[in-house]
C-alpha atoms as a PDB file:
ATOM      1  CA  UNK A   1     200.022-126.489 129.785  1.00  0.00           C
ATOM      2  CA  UNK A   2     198.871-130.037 130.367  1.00  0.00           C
ATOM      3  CA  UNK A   3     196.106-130.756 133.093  1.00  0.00           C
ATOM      4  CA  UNK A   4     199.160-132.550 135.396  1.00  0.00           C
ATOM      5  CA  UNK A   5     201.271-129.348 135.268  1.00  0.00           C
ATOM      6  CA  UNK A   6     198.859-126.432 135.967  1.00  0.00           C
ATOM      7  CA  UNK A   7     197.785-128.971 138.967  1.00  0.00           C
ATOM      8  CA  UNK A   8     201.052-129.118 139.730  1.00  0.00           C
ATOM      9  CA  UNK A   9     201.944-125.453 139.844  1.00  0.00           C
ATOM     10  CA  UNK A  10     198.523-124.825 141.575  1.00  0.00           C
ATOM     11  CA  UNK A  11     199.699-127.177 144.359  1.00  0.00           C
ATOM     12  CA  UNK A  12     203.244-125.854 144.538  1.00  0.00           C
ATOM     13  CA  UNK A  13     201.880-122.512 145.349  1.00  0.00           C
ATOM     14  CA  UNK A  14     199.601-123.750 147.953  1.00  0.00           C
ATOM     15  CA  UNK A  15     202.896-125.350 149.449  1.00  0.00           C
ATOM     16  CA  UNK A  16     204.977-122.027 149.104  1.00  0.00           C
ATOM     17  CA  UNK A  17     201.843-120.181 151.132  1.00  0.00           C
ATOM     18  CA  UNK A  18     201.540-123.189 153.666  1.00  0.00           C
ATOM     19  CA  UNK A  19     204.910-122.149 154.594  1.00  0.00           C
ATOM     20  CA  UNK A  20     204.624-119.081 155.735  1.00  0.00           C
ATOM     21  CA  UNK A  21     201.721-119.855 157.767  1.00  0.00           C
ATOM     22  CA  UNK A  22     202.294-119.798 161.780  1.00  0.00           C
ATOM     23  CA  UNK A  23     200.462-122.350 164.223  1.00  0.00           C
ATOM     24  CA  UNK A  24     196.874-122.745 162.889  1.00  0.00           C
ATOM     25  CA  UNK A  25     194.407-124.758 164.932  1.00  0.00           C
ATOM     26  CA  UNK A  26     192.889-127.901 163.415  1.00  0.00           C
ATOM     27  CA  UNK A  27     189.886-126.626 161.406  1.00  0.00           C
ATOM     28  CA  UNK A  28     191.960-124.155 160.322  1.00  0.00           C
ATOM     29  CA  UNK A  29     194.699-126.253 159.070  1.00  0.00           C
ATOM     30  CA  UNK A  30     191.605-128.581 157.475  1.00  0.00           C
ATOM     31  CA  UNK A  31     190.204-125.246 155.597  1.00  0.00           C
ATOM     32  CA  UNK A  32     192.883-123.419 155.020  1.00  0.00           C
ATOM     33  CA  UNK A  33     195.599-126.180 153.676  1.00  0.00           C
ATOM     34  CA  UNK A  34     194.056-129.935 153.253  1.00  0.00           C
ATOM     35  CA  UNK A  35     190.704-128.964 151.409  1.00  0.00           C
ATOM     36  CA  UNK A  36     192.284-126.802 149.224  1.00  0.00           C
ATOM     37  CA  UNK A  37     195.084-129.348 148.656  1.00  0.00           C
ATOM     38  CA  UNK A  38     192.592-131.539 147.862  1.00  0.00           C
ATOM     39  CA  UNK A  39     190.463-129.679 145.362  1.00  0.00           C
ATOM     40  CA  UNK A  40     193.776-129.173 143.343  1.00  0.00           C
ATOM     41  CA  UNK A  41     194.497-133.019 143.106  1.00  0.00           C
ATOM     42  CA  UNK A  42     190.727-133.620 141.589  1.00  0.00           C
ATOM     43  CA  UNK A  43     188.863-134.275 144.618  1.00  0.00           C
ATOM     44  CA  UNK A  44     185.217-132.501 145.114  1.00  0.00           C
ATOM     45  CA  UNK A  45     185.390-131.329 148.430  1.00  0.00           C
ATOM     46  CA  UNK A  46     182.217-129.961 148.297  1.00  0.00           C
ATOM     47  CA  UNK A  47     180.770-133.034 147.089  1.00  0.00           C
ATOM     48  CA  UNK A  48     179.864-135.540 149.922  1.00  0.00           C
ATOM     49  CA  UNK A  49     179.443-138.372 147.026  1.00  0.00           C
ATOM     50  CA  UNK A  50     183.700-137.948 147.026  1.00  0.00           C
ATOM     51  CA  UNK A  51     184.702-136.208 150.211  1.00  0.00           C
ATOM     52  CA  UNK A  52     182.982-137.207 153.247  1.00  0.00           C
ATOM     53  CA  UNK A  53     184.197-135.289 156.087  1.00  0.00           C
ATOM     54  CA  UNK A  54     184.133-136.390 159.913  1.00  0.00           C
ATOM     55  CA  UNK A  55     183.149-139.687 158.421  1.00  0.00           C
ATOM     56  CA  UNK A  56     181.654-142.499 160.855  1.00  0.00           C
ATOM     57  CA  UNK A  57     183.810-146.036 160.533  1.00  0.00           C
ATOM     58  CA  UNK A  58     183.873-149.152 162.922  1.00  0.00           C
ATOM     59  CA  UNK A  59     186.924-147.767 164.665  1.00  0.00           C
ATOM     60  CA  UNK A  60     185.798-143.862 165.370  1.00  0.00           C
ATOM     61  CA  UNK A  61     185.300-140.821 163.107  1.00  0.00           C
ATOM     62  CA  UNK A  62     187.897-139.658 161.053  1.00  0.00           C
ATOM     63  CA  UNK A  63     188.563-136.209 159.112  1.00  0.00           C
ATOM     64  CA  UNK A  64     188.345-137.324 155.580  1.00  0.00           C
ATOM     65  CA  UNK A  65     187.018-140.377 153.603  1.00  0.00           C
ATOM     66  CA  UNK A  66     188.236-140.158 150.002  1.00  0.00           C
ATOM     67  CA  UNK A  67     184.988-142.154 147.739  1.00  0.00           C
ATOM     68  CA  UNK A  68     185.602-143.799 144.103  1.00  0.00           C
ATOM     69  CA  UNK A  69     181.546-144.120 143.340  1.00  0.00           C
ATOM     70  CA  UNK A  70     180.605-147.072 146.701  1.00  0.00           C
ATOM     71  CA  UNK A  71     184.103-147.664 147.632  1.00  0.00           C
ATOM     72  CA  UNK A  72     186.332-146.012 150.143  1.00  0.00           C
ATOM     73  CA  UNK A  73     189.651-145.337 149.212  1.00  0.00           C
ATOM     74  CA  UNK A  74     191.575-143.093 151.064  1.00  0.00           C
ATOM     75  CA  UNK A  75     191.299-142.406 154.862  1.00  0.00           C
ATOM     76  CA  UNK A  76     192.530-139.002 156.174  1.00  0.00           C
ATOM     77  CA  UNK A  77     193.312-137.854 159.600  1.00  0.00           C
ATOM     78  CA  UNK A  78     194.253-134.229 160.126  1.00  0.00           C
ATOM     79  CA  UNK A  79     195.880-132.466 163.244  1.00  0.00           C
ATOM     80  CA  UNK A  80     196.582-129.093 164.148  1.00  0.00           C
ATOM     81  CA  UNK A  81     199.755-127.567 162.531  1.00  0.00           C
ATOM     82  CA  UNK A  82     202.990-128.686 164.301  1.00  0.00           C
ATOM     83  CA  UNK A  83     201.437-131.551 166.743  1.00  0.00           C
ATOM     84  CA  UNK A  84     203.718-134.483 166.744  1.00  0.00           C
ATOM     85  CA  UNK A  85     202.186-137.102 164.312  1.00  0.00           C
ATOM     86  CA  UNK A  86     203.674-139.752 166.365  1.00  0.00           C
ATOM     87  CA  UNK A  87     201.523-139.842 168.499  1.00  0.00           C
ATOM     88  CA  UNK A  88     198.509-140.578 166.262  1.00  0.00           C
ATOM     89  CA  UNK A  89     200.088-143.311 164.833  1.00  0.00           C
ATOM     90  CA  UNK A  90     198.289-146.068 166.877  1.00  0.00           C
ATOM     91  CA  UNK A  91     194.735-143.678 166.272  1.00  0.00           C
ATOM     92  CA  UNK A  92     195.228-144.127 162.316  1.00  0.00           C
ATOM     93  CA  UNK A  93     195.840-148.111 162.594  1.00  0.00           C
ATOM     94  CA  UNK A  94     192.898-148.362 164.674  1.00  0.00           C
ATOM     95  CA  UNK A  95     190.780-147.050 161.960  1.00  0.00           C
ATOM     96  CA  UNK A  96     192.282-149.464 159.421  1.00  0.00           C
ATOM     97  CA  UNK A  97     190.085-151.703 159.178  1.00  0.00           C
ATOM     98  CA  UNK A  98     188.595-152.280 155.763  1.00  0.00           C
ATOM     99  CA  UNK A  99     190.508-153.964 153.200  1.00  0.00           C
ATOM    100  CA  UNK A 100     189.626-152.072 150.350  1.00  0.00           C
ATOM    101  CA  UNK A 101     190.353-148.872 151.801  1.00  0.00           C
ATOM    102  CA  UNK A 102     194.357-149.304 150.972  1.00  0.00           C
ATOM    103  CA  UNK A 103     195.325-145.501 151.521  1.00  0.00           C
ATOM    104  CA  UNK A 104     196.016-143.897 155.005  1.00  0.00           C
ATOM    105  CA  UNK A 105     197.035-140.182 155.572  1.00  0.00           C
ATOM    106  CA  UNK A 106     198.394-138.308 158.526  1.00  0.00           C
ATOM    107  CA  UNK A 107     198.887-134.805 158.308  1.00  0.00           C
ATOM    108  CA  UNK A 108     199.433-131.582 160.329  1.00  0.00           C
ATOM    109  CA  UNK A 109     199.311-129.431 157.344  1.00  0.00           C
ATOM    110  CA  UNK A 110     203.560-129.254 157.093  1.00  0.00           C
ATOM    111  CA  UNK A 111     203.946-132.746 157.196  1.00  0.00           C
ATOM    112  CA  UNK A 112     202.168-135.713 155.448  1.00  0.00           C
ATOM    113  CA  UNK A 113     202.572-139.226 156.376  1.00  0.00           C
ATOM    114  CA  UNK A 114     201.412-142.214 154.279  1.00  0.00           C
ATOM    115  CA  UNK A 115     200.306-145.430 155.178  1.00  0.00           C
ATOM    116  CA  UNK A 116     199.135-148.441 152.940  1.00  0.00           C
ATOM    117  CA  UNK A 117     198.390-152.422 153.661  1.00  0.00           C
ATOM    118  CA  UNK A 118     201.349-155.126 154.501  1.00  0.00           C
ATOM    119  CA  UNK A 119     201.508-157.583 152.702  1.00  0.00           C
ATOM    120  CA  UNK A 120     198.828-159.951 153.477  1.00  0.00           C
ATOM    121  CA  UNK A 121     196.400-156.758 155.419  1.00  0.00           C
ATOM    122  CA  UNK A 122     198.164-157.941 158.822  1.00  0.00           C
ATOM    123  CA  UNK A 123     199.028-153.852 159.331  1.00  0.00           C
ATOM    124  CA  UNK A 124     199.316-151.255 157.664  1.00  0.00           C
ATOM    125  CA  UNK A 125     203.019-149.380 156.984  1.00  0.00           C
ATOM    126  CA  UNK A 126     204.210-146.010 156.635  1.00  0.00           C
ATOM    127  CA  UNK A 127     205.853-145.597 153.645  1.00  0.00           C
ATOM    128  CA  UNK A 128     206.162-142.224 152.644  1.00  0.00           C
ATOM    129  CA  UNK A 129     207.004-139.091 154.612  1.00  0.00           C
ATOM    130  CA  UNK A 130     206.395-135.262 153.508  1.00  0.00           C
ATOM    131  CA  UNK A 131     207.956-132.601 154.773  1.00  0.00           C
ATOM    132  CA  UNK A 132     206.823-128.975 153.487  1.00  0.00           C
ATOM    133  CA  UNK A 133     209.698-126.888 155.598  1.00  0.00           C
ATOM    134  CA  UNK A 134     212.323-129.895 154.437  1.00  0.00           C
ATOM    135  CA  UNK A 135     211.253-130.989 151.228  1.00  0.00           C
ATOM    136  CA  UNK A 136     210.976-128.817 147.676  1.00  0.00           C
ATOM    137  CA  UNK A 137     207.638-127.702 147.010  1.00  0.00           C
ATOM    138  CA  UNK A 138     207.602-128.921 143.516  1.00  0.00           C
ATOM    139  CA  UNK A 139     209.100-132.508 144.781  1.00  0.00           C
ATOM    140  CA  UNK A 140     205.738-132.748 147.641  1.00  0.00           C
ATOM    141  CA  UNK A 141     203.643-131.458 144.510  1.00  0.00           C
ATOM    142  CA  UNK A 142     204.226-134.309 142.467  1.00  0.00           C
ATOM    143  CA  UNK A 143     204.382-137.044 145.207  1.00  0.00           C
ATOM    144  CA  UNK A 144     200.823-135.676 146.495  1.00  0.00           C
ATOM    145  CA  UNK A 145     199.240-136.007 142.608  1.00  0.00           C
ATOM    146  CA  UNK A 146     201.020-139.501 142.258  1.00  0.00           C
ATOM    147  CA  UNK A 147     199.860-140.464 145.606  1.00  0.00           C
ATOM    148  CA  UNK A 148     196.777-138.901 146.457  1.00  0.00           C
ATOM    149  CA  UNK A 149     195.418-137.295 143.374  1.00  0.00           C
ATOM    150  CA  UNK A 150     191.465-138.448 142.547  1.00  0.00           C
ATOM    151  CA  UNK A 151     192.705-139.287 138.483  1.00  0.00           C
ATOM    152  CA  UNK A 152     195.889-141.917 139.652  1.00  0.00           C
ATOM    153  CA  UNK A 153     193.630-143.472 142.231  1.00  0.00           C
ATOM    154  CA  UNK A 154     190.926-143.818 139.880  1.00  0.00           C
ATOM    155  CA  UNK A 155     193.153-145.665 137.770  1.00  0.00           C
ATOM    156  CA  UNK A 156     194.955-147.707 140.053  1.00  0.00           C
ATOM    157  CA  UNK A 157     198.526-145.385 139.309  1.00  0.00           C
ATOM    158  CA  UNK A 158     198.849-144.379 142.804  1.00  0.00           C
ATOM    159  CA  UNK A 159     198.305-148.520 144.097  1.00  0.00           C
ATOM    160  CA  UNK A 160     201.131-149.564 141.474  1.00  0.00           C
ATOM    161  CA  UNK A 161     203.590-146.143 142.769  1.00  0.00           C
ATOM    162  CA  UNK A 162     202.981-147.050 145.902  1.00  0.00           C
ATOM    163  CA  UNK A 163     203.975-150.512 145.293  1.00  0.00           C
ATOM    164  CA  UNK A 164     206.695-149.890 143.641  1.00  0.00           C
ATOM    165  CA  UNK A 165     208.014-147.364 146.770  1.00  0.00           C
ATOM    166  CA  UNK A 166     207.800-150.774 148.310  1.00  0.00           C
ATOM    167  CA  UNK A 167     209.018-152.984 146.120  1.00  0.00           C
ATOM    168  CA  UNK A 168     210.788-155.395 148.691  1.00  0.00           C
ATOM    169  CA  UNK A 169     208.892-157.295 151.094  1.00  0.00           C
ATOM    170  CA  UNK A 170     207.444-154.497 153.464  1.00  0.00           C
ATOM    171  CA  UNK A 171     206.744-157.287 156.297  1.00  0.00           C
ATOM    172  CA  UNK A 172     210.081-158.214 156.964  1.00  0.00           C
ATOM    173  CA  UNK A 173     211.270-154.109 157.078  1.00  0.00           C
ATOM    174  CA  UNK A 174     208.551-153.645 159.591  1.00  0.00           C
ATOM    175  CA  UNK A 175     208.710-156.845 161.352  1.00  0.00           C
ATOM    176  CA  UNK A 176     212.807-155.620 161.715  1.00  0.00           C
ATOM    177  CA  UNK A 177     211.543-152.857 162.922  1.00  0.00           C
ATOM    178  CA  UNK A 178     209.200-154.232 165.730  1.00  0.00           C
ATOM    179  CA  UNK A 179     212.079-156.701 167.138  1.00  0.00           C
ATOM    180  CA  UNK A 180     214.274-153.660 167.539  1.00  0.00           C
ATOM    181  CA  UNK A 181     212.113-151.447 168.793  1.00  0.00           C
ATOM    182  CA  UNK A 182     210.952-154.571 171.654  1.00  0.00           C
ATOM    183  CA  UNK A 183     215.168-155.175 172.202  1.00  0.00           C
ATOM    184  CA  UNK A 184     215.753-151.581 173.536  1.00  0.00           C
ATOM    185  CA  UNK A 185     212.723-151.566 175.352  1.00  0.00           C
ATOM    186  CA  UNK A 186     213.747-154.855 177.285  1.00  0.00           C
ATOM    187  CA  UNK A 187     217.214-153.628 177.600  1.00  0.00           C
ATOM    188  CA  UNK A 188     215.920-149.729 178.363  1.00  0.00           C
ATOM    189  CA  UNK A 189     213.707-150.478 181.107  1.00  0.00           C
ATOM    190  CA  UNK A 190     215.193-153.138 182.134  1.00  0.00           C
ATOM    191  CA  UNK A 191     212.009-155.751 181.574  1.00  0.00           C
ATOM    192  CA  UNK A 192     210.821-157.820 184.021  1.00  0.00           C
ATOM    193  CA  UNK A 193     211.254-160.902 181.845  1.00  0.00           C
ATOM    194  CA  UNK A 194     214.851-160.384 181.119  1.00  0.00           C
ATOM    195  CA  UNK A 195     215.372-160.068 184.876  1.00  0.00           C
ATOM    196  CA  UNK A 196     213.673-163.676 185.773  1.00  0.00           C
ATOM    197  CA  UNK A 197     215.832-165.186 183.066  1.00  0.00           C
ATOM    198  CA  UNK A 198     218.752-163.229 184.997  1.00  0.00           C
ATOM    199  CA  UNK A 199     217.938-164.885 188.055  1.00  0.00           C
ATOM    200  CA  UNK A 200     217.208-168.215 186.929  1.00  0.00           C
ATOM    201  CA  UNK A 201     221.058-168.015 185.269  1.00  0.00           C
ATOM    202  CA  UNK A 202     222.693-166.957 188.152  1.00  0.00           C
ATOM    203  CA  UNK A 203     220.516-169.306 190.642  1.00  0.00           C
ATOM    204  CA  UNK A 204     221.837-172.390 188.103  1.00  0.00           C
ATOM    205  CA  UNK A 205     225.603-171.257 188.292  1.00  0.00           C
ATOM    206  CA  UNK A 206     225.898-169.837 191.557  1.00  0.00           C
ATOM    207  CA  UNK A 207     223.510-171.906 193.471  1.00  0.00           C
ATOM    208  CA  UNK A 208     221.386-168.624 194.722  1.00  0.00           C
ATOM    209  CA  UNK A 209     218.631-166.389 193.460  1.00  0.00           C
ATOM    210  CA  UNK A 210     219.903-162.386 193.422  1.00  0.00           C
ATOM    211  CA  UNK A 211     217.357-159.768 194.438  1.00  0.00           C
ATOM    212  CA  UNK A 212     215.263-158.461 191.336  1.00  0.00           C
ATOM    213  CA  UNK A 213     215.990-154.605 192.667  1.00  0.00           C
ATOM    214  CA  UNK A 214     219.488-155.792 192.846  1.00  0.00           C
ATOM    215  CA  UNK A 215     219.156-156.871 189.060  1.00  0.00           C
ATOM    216  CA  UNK A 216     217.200-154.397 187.945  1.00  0.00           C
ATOM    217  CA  UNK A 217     220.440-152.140 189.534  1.00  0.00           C
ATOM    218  CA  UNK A 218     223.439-154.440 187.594  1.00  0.00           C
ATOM    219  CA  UNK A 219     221.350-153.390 184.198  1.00  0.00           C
ATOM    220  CA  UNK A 220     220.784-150.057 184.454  1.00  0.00           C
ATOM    221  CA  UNK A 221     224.484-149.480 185.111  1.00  0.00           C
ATOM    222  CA  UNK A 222     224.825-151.401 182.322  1.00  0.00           C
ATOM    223  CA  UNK A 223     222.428-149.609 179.578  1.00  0.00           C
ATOM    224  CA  UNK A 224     224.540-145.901 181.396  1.00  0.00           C
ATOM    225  CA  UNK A 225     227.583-147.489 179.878  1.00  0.00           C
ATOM    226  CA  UNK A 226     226.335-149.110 176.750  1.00  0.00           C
ATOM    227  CA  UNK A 227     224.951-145.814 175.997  1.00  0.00           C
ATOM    228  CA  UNK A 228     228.044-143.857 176.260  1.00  0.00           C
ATOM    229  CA  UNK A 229     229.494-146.195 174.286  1.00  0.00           C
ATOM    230  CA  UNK A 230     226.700-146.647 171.270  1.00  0.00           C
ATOM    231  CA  UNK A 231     226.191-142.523 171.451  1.00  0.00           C
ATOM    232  CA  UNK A 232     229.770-141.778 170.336  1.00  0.00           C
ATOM    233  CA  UNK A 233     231.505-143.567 167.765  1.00  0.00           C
ATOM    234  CA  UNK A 234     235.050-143.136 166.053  1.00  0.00           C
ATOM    235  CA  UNK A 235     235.163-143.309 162.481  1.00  0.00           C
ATOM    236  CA  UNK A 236     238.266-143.502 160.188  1.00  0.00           C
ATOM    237  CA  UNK A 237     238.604-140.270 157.808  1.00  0.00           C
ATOM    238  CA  UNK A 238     240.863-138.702 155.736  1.00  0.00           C
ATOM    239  CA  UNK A 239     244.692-138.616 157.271  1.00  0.00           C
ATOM    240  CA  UNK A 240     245.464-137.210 160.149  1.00  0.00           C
ATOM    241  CA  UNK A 241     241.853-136.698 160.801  1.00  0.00           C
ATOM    242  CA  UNK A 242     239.307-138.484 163.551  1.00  0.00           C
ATOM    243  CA  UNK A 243     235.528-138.233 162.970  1.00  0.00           C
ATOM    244  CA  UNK A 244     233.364-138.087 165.912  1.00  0.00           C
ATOM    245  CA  UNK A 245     229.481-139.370 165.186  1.00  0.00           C
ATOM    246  CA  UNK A 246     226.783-138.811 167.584  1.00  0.00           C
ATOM    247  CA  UNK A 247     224.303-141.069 168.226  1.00  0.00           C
ATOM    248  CA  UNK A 248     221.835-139.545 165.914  1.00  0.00           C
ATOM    249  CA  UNK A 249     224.147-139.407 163.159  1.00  0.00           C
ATOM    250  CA  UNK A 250     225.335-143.563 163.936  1.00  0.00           C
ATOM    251  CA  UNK A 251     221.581-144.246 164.315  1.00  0.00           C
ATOM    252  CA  UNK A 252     221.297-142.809 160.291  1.00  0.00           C
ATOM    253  CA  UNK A 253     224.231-144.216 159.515  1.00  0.00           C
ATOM    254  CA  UNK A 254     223.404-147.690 160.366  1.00  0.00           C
ATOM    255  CA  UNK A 255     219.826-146.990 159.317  1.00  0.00           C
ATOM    256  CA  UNK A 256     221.910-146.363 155.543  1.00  0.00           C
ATOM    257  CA  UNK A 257     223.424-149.510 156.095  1.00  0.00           C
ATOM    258  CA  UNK A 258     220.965-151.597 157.377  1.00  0.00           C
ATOM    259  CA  UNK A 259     218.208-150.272 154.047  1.00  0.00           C
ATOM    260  CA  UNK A 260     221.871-150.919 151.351  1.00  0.00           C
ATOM    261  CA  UNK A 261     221.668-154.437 152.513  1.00  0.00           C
ATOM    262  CA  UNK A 262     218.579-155.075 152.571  1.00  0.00           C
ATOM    263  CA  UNK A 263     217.370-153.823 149.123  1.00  0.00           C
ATOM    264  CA  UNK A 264     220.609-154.624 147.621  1.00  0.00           C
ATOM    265  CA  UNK A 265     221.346-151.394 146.274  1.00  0.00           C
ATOM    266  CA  UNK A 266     223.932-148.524 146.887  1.00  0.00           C
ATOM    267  CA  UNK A 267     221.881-145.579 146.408  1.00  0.00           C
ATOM    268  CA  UNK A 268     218.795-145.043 149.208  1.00  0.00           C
ATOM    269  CA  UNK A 269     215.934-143.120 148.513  1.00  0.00           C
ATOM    270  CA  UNK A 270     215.514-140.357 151.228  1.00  0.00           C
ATOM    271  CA  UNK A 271     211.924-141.108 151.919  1.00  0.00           C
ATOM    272  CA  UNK A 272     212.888-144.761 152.805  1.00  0.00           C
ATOM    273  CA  UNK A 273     215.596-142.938 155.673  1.00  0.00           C
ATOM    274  CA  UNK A 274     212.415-140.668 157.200  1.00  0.00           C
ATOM    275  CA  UNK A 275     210.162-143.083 157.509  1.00  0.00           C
ATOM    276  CA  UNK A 276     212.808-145.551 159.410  1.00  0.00           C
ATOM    277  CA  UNK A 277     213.742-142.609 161.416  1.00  0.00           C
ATOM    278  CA  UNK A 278     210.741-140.880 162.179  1.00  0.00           C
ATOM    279  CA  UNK A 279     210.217-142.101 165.511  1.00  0.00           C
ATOM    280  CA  UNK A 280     213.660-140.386 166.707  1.00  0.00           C
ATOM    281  CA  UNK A 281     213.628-136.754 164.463  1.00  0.00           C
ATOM    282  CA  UNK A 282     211.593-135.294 162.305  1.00  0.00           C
ATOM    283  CA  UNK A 283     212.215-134.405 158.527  1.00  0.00           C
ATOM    284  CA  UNK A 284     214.177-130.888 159.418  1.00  0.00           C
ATOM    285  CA  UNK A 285     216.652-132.802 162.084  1.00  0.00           C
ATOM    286  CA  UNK A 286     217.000-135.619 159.991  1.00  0.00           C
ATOM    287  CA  UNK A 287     218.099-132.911 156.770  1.00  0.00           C
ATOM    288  CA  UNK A 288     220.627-131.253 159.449  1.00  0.00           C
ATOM    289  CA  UNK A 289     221.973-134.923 159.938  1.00  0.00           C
ATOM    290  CA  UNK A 290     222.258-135.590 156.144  1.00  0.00           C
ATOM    291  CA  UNK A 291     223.980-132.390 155.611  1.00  0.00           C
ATOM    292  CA  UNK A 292     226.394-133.020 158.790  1.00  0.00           C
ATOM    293  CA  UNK A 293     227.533-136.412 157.146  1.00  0.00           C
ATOM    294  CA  UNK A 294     227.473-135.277 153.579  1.00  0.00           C
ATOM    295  CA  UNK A 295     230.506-132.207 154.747  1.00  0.00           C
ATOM    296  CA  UNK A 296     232.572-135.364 156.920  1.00  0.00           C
ATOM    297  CA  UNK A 297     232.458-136.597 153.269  1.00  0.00           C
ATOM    298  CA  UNK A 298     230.731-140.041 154.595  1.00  0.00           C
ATOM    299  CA  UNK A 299     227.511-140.255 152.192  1.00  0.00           C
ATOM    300  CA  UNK A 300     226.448-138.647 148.928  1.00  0.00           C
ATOM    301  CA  UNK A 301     223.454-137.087 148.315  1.00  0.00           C
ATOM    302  CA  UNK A 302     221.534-136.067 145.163  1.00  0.00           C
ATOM    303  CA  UNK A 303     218.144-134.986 144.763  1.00  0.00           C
ATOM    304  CA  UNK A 304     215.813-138.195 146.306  1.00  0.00           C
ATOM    305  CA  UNK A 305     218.640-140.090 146.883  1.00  0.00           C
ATOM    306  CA  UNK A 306     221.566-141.290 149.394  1.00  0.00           C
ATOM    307  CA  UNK A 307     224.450-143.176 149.334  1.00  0.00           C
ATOM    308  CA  UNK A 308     227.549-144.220 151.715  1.00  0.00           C
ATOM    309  CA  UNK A 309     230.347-143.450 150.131  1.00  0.00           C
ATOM    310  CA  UNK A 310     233.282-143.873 153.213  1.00  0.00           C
ATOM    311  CA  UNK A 311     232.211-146.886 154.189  1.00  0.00           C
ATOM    312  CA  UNK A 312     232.022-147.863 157.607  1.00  0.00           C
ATOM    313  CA  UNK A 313     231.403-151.836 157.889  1.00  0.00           C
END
């Protein structure tokens, strides 16, 4: 057995164990799944010339600083098993701050989140998502060595995978990403901004400036109903037969859309549909969703990969 598949088995074991685990707190989850994880993908985690732990940057301390002889490479953040990654989102970009370093990590143990450079070192961009409870063992094993694994970093394999996950112009997806995310807030809220515009229109046409708490009313009423209306949607099936989407399942489905455009391709890879979604579900909702749309007989799905195949444009 080659070097690559008894590291492989090794870590798919770990992952089988890591499953059965219930809530561990964070040094637990550090000793008891990440170091071990680590050890199996060639790092010396006893050896502070590789693995520096609680390691001091300009931006804080963080859990893990992965070392090629003087030059950081990876950056690892770890938090207790089952917290909300989320919310440590803004925490990991903070302490992204060299250049060289172009590897991030976020993980509770069960789920890993990767992060690497836009183009240009403007931000950095999530572009992988890990699931253990989700995703096959043996399918995390071998994105963790061709990710994270001491050998492919050493020779520049995991840059040119990760690049290659990435392929189109990462910018623009995240920069699509931002401008949505800012719409719904301004429509959501409603934002102070879009109100003054409000009232500068209607002073212009009507000859007399509205109220802003009289605004502020109009457009919540308004985001009520555009809600009811965006949260169910009718699609077109077989004969005889109405589909009725959710809002989750229309916000995957135009996420689908939306990534077939965009890279020009009909079949999606699945990590490309967490990491655009991972703000609303997590990995195990998202699956549900997937399987949901895959019995309506609206997408296909094989092992990485997703396609529409009613479409819906």
């Amino acid at each position: 057995m080659t070097d690559f598949n008894t590291r492989l088995t090794n870590i798919t074991d770990l992952l089988i164990k890591v499953r059965r685990y219930s809530m561990l707190n964070e040094a637990d989850t550090k000793s008891v799944i990440i170091a071990p994880i680590l050890q199996e993908l060639g790092w010396n985690v006893r050896s502070p010339f590789e693995v520096l732990r609680e390691y001091a940057i300009e931006g804080g301390v963080v859990d893990y600083a992965l070392k090629i002889i003087d030059d950081i490479k990876v950056i690892i953040e770890i938090k207790k098993m089952g917290e909300n990654l989320y919310y440590y989102e803004n925490q990991l970009k903070k302490n992204a701050i060299d250049k060289n370093t172009y590897l991030f990590v976020l993980s509770n143990g069960l789920t890993w989140q990767f992060y690497t450079w836009l183009k240009g070192g403007i931000d950095i961009f999530k572009f992988s998502v890990l699931d253990i409870n989700s995703n096959e063992p043996q399918f995390i094993a071998k994105e963790l060595v061709n990710i994270l694994s001491k050998k492919n970093i050493l020779s520049n394999k995991s840059y040119d995978y990760i690049r290659n996950i990435i392929a189109d112009d990462p910018y623009n997806f995240a920069l699509y990403e931002e401008i949505t995310e800012i719409w719904h807030k301004i429509i959501d809220e409603p934002h102070p901004s879009l109100c003054n515009i409000i009232i500068e229109l209607v002073k212009k046409s009507y000859g007399r400036s509205p109220q802003i708490k009289d605004v502020e009313k109009v457009l919540s009423a308004y985001v009520m109903e555009f809600n009811k209306i965006r949260g169910t949607l009718i699609i077109a099936g077989p004969p005889n037969e109405i589909k009725k989407i959710t809002k989750d399942t229309t916000r995957v489905i135009n996420c689908l859309k939306y990534l077939r455009q965009h890279k020009g391709k009909e079949w999606i890879n699945k990590m490309d549909i967490q990491c655009r979604t991972s703000k609303n579900f997590n990995v195990k909702q998202l699956n549900t969703i997937l399987d949901e749309l895959k019995e309506k007989g609206i997408i296909e799905i094989n092992e990485r990969n997703i396609r529409i195949i009613n479409h819906m444009d």
